[in-house]
PDB file of N, CA and C in Angstrom:
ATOM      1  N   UNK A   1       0.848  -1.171   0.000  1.00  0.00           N
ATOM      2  CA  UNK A   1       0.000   0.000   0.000  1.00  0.00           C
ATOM      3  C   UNK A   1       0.897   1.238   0.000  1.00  0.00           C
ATOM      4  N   UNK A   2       0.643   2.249  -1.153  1.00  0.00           N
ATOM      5  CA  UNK A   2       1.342   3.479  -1.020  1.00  0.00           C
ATOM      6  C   UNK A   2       0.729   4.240  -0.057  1.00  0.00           C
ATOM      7  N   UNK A   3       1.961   5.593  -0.207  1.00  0.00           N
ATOM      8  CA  UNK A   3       1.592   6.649   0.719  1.00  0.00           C
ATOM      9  C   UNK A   3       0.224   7.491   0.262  1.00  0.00           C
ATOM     10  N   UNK A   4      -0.266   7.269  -1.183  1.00  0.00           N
ATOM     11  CA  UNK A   4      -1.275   7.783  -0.970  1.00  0.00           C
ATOM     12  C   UNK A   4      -2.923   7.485  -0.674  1.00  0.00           C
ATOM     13  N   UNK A   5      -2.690   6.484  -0.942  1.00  0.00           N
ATOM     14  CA  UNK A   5      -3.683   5.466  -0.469  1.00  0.00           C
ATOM     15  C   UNK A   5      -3.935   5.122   0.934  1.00  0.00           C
ATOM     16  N   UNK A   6      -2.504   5.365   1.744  1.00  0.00           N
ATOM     17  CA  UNK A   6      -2.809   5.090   2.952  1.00  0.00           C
ATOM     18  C   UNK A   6      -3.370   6.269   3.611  1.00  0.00           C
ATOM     19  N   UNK A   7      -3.328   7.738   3.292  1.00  0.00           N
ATOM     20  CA  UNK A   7      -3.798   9.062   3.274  1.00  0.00           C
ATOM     21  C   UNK A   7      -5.324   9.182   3.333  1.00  0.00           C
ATOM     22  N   UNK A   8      -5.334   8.529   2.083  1.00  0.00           N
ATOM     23  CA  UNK A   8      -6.942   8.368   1.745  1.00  0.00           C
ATOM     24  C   UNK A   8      -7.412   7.464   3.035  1.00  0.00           C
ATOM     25  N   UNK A   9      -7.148   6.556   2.846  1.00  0.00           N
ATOM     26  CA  UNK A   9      -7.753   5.482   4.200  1.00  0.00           C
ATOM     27  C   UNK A   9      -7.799   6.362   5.772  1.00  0.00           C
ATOM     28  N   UNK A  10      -6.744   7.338   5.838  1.00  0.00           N
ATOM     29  CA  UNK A  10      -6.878   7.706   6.658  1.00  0.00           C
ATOM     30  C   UNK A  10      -7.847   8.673   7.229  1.00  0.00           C
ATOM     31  N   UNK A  11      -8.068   9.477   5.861  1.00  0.00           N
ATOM     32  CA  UNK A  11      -9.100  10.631   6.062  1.00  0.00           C
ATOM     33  C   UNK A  11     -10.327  10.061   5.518  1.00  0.00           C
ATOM     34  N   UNK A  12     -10.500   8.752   5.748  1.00  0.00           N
ATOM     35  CA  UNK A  12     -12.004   7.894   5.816  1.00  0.00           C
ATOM     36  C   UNK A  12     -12.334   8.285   7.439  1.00  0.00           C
ATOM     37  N   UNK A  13     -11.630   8.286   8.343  1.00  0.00           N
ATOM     38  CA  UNK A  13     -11.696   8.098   9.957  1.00  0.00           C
ATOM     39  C   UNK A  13     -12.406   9.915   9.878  1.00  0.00           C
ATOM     40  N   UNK A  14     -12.043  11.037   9.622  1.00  0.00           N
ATOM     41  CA  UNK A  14     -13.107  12.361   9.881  1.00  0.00           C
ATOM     42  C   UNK A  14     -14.138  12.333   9.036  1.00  0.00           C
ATOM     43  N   UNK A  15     -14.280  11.651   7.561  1.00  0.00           N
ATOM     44  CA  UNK A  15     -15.741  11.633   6.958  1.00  0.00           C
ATOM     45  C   UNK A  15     -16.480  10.778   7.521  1.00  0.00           C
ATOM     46  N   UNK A  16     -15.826   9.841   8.593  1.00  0.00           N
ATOM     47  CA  UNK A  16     -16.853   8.463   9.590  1.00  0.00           C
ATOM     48  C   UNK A  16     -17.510   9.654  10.144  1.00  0.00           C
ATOM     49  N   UNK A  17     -16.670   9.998  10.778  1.00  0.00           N
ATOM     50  CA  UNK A  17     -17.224  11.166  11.951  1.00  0.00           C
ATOM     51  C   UNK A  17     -17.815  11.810  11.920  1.00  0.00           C
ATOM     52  N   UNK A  18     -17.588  12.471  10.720  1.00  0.00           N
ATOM     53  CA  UNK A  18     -18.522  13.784  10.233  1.00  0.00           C
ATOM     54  C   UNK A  18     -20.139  13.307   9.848  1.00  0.00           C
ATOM     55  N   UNK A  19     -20.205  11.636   9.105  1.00  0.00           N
ATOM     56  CA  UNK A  19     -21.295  11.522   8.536  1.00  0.00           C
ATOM     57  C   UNK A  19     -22.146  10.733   9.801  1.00  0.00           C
ATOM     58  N   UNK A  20     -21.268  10.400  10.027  1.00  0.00           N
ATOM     59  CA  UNK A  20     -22.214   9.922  11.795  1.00  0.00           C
ATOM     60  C   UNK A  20     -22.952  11.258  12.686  1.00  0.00           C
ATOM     61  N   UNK A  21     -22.197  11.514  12.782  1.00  0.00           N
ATOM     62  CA  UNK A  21     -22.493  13.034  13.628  1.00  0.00           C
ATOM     63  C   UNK A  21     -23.935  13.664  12.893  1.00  0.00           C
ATOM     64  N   UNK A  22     -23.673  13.699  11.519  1.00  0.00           N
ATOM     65  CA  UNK A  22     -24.810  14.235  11.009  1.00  0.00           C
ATOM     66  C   UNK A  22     -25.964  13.260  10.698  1.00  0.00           C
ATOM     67  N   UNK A  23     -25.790  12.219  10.665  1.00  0.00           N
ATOM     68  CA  UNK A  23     -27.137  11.042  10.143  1.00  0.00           C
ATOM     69  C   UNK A  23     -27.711  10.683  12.040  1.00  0.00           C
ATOM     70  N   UNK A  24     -26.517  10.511  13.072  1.00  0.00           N
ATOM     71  CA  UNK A  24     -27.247  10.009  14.140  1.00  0.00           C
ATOM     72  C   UNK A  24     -27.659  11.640  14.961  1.00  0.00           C
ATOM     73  N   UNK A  25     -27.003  12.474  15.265  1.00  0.00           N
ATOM     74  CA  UNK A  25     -26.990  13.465  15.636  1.00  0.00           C
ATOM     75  C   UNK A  25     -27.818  14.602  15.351  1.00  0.00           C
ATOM     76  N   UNK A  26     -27.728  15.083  14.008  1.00  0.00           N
ATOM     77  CA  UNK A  26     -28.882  16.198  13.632  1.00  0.00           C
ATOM     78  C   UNK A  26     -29.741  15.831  12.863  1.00  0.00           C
ATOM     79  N   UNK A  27     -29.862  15.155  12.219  1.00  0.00           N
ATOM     80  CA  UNK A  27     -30.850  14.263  11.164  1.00  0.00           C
ATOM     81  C   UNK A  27     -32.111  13.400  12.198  1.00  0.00           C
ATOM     82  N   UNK A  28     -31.574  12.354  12.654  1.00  0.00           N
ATOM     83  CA  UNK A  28     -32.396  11.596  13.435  1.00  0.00           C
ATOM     84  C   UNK A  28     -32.410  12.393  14.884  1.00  0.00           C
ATOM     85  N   UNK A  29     -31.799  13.260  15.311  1.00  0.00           N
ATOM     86  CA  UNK A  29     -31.811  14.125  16.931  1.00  0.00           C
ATOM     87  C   UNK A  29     -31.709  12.881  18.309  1.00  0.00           C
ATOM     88  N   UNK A  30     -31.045  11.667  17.589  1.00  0.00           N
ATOM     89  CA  UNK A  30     -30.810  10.468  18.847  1.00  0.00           C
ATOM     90  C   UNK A  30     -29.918  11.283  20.237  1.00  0.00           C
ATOM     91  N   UNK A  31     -28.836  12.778  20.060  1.00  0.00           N
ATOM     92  CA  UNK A  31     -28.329  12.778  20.875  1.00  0.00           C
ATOM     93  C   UNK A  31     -28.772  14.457  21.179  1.00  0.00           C
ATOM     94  N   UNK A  32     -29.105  14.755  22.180  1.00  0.00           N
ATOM     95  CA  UNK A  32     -29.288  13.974  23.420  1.00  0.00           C
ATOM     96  C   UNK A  32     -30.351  13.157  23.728  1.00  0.00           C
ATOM     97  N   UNK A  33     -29.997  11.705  24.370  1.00  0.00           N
ATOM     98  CA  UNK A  33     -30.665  10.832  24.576  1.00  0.00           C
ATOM     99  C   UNK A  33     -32.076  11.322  24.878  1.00  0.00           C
ATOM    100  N   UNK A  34     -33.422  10.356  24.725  1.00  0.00           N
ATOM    101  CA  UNK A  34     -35.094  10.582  25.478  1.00  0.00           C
ATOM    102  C   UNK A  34     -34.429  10.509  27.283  1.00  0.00           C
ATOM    103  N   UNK A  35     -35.644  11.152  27.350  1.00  0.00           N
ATOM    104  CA  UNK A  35     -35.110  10.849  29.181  1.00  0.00           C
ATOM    105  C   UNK A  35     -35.749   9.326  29.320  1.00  0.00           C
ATOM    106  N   UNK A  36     -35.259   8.928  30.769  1.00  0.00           N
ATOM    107  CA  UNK A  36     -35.582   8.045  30.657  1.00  0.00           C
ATOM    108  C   UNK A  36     -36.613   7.680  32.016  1.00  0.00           C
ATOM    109  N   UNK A  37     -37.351   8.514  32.172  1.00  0.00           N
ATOM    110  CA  UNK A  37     -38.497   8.606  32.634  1.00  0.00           C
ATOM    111  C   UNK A  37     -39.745   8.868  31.841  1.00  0.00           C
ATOM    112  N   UNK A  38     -39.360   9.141  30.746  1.00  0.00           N
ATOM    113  CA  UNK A  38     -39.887   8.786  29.201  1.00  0.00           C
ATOM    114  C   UNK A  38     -41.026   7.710  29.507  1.00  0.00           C
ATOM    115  N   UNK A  39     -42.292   7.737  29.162  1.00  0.00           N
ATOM    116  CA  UNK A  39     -43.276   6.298  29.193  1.00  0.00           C
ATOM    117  C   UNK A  39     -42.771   5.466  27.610  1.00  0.00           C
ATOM    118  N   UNK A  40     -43.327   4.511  27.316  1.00  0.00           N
ATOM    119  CA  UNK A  40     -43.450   4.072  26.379  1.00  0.00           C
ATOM    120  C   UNK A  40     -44.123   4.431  25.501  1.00  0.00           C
ATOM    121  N   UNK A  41     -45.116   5.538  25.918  1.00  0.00           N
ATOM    122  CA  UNK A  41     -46.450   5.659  24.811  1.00  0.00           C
ATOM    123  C   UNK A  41     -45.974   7.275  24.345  1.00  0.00           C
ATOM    124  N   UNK A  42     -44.751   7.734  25.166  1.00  0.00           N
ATOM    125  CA  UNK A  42     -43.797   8.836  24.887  1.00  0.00           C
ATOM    126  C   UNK A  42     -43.303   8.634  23.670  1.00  0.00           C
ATOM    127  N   UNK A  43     -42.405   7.398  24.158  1.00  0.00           N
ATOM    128  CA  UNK A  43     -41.642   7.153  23.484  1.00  0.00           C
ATOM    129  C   UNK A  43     -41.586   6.765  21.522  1.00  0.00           C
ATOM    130  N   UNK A  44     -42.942   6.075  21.666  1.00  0.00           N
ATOM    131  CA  UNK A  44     -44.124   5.378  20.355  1.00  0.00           C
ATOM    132  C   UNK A  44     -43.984   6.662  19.719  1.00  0.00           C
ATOM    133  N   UNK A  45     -44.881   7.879  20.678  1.00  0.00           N
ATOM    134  CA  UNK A  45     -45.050   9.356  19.686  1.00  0.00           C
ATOM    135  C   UNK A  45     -43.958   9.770  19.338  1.00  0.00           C
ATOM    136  N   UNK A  46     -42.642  10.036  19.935  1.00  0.00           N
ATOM    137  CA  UNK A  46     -41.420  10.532  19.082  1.00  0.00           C
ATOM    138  C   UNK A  46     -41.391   9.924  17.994  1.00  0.00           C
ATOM    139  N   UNK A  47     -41.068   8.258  18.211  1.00  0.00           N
ATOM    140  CA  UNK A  47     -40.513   7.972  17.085  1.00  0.00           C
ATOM    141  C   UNK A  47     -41.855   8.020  15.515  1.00  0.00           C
ATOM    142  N   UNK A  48     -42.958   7.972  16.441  1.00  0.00           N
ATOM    143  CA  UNK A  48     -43.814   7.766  15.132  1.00  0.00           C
ATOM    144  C   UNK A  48     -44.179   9.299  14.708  1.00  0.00           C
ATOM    145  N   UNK A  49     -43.683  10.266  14.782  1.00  0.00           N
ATOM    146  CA  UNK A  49     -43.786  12.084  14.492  1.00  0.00           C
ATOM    147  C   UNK A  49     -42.651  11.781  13.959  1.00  0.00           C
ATOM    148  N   UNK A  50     -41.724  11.309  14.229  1.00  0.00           N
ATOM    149  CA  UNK A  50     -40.435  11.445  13.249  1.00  0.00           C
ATOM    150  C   UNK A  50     -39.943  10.807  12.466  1.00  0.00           C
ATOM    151  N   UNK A  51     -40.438   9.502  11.875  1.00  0.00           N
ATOM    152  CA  UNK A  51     -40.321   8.377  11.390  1.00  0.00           C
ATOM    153  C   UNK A  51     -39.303   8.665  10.399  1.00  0.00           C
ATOM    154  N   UNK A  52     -40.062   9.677   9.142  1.00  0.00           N
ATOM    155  CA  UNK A  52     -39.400   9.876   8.391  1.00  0.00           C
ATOM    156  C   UNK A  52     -37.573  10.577   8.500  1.00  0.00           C
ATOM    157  N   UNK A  53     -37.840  11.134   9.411  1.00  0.00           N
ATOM    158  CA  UNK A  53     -36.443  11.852   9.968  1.00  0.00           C
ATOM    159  C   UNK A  53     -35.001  10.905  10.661  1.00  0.00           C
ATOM    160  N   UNK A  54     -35.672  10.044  11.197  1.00  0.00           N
ATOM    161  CA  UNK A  54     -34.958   8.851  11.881  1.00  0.00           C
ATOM    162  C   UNK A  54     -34.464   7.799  10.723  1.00  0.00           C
ATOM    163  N   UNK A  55     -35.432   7.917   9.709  1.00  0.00           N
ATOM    164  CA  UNK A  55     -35.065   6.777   8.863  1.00  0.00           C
ATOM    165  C   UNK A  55     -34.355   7.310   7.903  1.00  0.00           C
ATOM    166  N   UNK A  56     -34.031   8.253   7.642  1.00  0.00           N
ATOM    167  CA  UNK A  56     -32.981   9.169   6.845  1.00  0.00           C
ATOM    168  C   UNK A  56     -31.606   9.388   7.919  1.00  0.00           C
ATOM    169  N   UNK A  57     -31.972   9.285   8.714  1.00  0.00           N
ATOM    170  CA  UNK A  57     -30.458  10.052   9.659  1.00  0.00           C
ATOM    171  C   UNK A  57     -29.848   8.443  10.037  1.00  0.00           C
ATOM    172  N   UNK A  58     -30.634   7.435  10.215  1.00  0.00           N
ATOM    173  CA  UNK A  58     -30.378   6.273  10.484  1.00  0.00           C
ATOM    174  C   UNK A  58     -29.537   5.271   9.032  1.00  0.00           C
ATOM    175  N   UNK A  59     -29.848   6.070   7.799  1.00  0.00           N
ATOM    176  CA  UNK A  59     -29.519   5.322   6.459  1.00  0.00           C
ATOM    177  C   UNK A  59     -27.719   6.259   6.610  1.00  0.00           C
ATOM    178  N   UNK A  60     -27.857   7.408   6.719  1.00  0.00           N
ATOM    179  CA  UNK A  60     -27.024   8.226   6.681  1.00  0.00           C
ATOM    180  C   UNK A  60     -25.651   7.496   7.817  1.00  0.00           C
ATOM    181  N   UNK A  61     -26.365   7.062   8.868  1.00  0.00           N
ATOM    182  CA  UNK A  61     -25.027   6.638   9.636  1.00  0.00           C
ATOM    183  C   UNK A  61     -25.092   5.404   9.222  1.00  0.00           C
ATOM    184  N   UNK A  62     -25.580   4.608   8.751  1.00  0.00           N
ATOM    185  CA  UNK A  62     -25.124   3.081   7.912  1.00  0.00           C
ATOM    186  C   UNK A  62     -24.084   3.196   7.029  1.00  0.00           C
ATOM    187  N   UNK A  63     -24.018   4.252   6.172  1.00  0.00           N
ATOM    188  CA  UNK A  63     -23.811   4.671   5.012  1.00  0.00           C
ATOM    189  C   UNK A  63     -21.673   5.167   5.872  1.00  0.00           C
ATOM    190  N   UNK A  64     -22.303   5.815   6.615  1.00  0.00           N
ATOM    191  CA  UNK A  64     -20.866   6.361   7.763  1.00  0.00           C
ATOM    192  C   UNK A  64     -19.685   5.056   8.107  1.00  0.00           C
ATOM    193  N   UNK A  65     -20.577   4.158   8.362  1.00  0.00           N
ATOM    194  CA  UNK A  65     -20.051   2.888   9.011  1.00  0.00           C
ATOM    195  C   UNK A  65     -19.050   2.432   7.861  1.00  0.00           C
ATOM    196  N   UNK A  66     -19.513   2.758   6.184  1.00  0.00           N
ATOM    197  CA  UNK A  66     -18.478   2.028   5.186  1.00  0.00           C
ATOM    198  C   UNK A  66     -17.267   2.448   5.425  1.00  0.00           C
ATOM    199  N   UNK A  67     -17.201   3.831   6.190  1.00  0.00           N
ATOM    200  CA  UNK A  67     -16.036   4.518   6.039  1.00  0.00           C
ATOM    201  C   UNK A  67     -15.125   3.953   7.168  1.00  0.00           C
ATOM    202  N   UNK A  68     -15.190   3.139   7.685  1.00  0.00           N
ATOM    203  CA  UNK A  68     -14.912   2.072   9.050  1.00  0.00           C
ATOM    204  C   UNK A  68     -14.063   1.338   8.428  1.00  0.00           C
ATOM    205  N   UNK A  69     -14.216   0.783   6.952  1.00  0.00           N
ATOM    206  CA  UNK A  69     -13.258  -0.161   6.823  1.00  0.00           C
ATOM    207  C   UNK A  69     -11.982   0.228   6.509  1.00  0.00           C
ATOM    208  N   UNK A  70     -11.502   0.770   5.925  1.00  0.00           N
ATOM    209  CA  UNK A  70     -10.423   1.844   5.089  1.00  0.00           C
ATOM    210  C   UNK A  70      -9.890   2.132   6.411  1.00  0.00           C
ATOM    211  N   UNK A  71     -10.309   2.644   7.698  1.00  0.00           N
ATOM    212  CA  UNK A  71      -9.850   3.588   8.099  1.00  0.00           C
ATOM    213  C   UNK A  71      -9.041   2.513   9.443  1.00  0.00           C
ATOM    214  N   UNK A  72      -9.788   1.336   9.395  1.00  0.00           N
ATOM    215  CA  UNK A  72      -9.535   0.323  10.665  1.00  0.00           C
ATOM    216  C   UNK A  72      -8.666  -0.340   9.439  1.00  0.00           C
ATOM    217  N   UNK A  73      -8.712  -0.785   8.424  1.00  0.00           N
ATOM    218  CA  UNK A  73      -7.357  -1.256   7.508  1.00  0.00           C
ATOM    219  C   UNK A  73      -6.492  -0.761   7.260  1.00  0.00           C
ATOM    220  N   UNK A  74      -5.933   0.473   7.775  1.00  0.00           N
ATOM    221  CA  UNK A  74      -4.712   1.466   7.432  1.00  0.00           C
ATOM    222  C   UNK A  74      -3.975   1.341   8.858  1.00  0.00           C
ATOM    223  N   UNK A  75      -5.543   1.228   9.889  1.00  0.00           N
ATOM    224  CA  UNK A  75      -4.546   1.213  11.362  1.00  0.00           C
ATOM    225  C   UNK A  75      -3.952  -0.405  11.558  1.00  0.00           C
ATOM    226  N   UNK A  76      -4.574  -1.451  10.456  1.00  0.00           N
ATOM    227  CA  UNK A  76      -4.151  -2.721  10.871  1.00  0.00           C
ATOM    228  C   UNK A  76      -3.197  -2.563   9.985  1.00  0.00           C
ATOM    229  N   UNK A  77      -2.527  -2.441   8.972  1.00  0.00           N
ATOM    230  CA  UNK A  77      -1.772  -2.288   8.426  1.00  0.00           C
ATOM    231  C   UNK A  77      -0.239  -1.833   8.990  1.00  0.00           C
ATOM    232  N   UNK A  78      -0.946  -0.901   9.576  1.00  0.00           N
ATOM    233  CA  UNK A  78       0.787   0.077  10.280  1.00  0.00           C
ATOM    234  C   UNK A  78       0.505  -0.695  11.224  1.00  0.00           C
ATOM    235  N   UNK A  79       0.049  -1.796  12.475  1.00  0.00           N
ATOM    236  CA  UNK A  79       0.333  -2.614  13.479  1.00  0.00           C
ATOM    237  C   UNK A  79       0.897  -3.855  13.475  1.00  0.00           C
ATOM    238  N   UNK A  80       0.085  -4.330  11.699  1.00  0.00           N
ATOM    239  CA  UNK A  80       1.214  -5.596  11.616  1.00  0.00           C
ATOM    240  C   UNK A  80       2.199  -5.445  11.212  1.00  0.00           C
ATOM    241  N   UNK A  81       3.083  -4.053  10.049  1.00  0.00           N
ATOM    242  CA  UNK A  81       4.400  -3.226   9.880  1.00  0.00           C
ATOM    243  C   UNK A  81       5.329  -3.588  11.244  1.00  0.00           C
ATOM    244  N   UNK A  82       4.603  -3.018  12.113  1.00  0.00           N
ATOM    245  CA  UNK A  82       5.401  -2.575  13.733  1.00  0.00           C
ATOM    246  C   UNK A  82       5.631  -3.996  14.237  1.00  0.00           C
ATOM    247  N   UNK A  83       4.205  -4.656  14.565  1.00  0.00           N
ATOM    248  CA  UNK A  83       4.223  -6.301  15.113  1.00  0.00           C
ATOM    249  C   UNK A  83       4.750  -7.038  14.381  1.00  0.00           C
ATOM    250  N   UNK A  84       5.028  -7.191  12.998  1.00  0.00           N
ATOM    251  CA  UNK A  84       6.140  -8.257  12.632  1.00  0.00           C
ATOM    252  C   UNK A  84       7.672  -8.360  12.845  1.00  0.00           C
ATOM    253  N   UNK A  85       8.026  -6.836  12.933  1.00  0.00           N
ATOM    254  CA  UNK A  85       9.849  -6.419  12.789  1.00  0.00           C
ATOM    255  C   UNK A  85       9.916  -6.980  14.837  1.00  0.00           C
ATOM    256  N   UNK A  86       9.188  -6.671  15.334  1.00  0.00           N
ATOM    257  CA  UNK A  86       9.442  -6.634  16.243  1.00  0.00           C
ATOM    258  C   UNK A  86       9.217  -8.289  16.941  1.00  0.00           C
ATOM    259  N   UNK A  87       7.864  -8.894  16.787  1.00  0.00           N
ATOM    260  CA  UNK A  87       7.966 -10.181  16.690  1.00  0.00           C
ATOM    261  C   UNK A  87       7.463 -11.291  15.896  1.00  0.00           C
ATOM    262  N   UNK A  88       7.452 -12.451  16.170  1.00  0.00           N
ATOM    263  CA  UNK A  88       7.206 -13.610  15.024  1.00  0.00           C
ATOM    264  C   UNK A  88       5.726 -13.078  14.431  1.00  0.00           C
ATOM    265  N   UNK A  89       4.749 -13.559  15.654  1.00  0.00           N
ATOM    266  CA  UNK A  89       2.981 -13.502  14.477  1.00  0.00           C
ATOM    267  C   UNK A  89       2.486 -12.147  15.683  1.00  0.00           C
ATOM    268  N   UNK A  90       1.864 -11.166  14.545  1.00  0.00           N
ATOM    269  CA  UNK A  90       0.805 -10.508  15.353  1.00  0.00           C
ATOM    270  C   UNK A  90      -0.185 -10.610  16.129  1.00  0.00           C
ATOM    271  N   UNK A  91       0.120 -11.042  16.663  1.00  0.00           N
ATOM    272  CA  UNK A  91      -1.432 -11.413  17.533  1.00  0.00           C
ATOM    273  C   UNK A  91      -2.188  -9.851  18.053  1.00  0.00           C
ATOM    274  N   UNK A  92      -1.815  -9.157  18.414  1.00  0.00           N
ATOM    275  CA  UNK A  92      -2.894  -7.675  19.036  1.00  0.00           C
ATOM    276  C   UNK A  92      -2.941  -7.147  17.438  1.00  0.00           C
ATOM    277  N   UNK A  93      -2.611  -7.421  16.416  1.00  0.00           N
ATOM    278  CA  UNK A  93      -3.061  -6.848  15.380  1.00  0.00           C
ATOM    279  C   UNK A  93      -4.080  -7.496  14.479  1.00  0.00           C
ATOM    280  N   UNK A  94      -4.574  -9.577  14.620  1.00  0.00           N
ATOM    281  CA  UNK A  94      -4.967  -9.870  14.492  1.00  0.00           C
ATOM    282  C   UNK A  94      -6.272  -9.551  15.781  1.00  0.00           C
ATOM    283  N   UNK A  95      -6.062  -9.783  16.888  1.00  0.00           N
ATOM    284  CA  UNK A  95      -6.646  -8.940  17.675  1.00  0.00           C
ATOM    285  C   UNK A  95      -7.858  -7.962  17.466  1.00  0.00           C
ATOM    286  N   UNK A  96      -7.253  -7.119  17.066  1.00  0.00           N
ATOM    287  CA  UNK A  96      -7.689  -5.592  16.845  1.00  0.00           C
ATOM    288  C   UNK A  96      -8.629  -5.663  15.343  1.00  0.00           C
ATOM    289  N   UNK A  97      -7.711  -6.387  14.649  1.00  0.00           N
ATOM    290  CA  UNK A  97      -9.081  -6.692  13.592  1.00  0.00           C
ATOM    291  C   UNK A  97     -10.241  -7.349  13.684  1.00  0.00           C
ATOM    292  N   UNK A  98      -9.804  -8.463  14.317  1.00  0.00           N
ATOM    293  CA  UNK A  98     -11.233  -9.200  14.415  1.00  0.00           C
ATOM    294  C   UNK A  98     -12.569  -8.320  15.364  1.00  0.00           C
ATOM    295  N   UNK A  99     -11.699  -7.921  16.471  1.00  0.00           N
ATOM    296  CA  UNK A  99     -13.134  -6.884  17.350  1.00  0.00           C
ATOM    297  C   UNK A  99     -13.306  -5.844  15.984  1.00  0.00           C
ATOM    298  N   UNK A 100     -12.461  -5.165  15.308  1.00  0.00           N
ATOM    299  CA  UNK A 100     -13.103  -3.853  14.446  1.00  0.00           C
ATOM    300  C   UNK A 100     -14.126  -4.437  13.462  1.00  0.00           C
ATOM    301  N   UNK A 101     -14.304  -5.747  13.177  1.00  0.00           N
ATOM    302  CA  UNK A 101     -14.905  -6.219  12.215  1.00  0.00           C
ATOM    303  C   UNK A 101     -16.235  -6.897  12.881  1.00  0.00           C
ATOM    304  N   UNK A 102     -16.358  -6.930  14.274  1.00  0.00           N
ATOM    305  CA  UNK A 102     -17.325  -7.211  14.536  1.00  0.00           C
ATOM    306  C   UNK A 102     -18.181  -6.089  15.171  1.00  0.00           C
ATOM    307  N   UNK A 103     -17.263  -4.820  15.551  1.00  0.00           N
ATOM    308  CA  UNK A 103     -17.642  -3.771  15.672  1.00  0.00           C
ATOM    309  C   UNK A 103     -18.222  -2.749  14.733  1.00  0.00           C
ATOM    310  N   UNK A 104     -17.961  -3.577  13.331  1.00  0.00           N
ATOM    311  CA  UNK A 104     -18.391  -2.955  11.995  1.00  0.00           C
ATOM    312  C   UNK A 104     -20.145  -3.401  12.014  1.00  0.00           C
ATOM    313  N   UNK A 105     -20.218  -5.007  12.150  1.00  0.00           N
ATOM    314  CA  UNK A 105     -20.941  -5.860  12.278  1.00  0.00           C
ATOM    315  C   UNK A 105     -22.193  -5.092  12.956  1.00  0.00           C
ATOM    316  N   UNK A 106     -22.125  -4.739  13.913  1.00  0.00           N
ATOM    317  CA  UNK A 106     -22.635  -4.524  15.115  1.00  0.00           C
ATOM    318  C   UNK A 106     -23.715  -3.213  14.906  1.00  0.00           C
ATOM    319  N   UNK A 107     -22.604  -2.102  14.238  1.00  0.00           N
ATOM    320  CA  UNK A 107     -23.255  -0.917  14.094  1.00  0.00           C
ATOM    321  C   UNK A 107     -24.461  -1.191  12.791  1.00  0.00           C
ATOM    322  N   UNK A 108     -23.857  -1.819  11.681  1.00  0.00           N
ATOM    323  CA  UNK A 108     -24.212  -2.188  10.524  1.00  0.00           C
ATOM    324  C   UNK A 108     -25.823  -2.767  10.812  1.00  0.00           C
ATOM    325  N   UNK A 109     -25.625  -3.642  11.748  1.00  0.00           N
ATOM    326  CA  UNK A 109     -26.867  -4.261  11.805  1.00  0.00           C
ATOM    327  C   UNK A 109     -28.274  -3.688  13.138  1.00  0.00           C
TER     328      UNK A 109
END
C-alpha cells in the first residue's frame, strides 16, 4: 500500500465522523438521549412524528459505518508493519481486527 492510499484510508476516519455526527446526531436528533423517565407511549409518539427523519439520519449513519473499513485497515496495516519487525505472528493486530470487524458488524446491523 502506497503513501497515498494510505492518506486516503486515513481521512475515511473524519468523513466516519462527520457523517455519523450528522445522520445520528442532527438528522435523526438520537443525541441527546429521550429521558428516561420517558413512558413508552412517549416514546411510540417521538418515534412515530419522526419516522421519516430517523429513517434518513439512520440510512445516513449506515452509510458512515463504510467509512470504518479503510480507516480500521490502514490502522491494521501500520500494526502488523510494527508487530512483525518486532515479533514472530501478530497477535494484538490480528486482535484488533477481528473486534473492528465485529464492531463494523454490530453498528451495521
Amino acid at each position: 500500500m502506497n503513501k497515498k492510499q494510505q492518506l486516503l484510508c486515513v481521512w475515511s476516519g473524519p468523513v466516519l465522523l462527520l457523517l455519523f455526527m450528522t445522520g445520528f446526531w442532527f438528522i435523526a436528533q438520537f443525541v441527546p438521549p429521550h429521558p428516561p423517565t420517558a413512558t413508552a407511549e412517549e416514546i411510540a409518539a417521538i418515534f412515530t412524528a419522526n419516522h421519516t427523519r430517523i429513517l434518513i439520519g439512520m440510512t445516513v449513519f449506515m452509510l458512515a459505518v463504510a467509512f470504518n473499513f479503510p480507516y480500521i485497515g490502514v490502522i491494521a496495516a501500520q500494526m502488523w508493519r510494527i508487530e512483525t519487525r518486532r515479533a514472530g505472528l501478530p497477535v494484538w493486530t490480528l486482535a484488533m481486527f477481528a473486534a473492528a470487524v465485529i464492531n463494523i458488524m454490530i453498528l451495521i446491523l
